[in-house]
Protein backbone atom coordinates (compact mmCIF):
# COMPACT_ATOMS: atom_id res chain seq x y z
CA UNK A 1 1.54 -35.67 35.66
CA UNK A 2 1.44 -34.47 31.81
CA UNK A 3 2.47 -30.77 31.21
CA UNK A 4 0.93 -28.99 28.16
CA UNK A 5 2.03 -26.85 25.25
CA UNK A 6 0.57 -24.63 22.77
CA UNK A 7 1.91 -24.73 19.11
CA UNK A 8 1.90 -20.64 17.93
CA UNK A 9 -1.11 -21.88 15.60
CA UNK A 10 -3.29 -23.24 18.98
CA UNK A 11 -2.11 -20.38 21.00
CA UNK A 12 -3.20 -17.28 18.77
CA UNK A 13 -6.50 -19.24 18.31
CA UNK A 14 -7.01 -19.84 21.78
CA UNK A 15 -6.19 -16.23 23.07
CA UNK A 16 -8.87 -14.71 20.32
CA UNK A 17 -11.12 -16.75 22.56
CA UNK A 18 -13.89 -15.45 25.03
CA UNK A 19 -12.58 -15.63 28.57
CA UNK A 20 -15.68 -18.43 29.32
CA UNK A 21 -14.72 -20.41 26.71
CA UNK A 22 -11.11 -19.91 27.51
CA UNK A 23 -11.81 -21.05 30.97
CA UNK A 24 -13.44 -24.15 29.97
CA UNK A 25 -10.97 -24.93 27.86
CA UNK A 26 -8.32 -24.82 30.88
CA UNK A 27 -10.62 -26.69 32.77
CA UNK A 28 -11.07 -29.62 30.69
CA UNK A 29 -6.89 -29.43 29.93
CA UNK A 30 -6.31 -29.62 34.00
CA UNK A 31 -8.83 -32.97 33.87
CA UNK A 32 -6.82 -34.60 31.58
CA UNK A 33 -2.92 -34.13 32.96
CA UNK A 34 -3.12 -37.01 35.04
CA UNK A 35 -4.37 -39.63 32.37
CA UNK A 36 -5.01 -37.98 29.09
CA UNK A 37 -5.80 -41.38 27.54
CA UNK A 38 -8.84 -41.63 29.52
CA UNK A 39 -10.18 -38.02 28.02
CA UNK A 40 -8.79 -38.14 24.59
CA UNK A 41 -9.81 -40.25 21.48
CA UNK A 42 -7.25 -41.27 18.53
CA UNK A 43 -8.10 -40.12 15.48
CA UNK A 44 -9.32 -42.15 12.20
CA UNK A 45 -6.96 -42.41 9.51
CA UNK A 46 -4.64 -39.63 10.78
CA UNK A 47 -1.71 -39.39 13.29
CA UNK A 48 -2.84 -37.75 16.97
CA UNK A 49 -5.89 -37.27 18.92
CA UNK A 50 -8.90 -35.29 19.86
CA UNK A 51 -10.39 -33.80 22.83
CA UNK A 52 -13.56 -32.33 23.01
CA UNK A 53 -13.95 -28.72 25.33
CA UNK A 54 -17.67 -27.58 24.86
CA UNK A 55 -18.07 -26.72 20.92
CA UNK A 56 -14.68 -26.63 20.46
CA UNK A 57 -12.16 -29.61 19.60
CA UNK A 58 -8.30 -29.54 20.51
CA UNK A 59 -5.90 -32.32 17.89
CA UNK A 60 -3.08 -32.79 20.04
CA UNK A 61 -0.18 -35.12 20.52
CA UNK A 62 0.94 -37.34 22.99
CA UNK A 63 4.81 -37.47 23.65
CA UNK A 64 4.91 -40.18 26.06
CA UNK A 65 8.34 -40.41 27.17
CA UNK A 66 8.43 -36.69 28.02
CA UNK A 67 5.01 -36.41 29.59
CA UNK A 68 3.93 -33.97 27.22
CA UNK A 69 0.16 -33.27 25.63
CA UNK A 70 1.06 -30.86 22.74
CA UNK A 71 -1.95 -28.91 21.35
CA UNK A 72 -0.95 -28.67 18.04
CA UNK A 73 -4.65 -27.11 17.04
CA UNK A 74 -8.29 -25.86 18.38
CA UNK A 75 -10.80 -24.92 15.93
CA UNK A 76 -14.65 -25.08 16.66
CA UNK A 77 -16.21 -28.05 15.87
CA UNK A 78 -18.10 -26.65 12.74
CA UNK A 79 -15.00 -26.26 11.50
CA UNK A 80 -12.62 -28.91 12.88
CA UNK A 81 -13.04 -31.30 10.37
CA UNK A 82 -12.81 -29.44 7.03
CA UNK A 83 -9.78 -30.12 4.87
């Protein structure tokens, strides 16, 4: 089984959240600890991958070898996108 980890960035996002959409969010990252590959897409043209919690999107990283999904950002899907 996968653990998770915030970066600060994800984490101070994610705790500005409303405690339903915080809640969905966890529920969706407890789905995908067993197999994240089955949940997550890789993303176009860029290093990691995407998850999709409700209106919100989570880029994260996969570090196989240590069983890790690292969150490295959540933003709301409006917004994911925009560079």
């Amino acid at each position: 089984m996968y653990s998770i980890k915030f970066s600060d960035k994800a984490l101070r996002f994610f705790e500005k959240l409303d405690k339903n959409i915080q809640d969905r969010i966890g529920s969706v990252l407890e789905r995908i600890k067993i197999r994240p590959q089955d949940f997550i897409e890789k993303l176009v043209g860029e290093q990691g991958y995407k998850l999709r919690a409700g209106d919100y999107r989570l880029f994260s990283d996969i570090i196989e070898n240590q069983l890790l999904i690292f969150i490295i950002e959540i933003n709301h899907r409006k917004n994911a996108y925009k560079k």
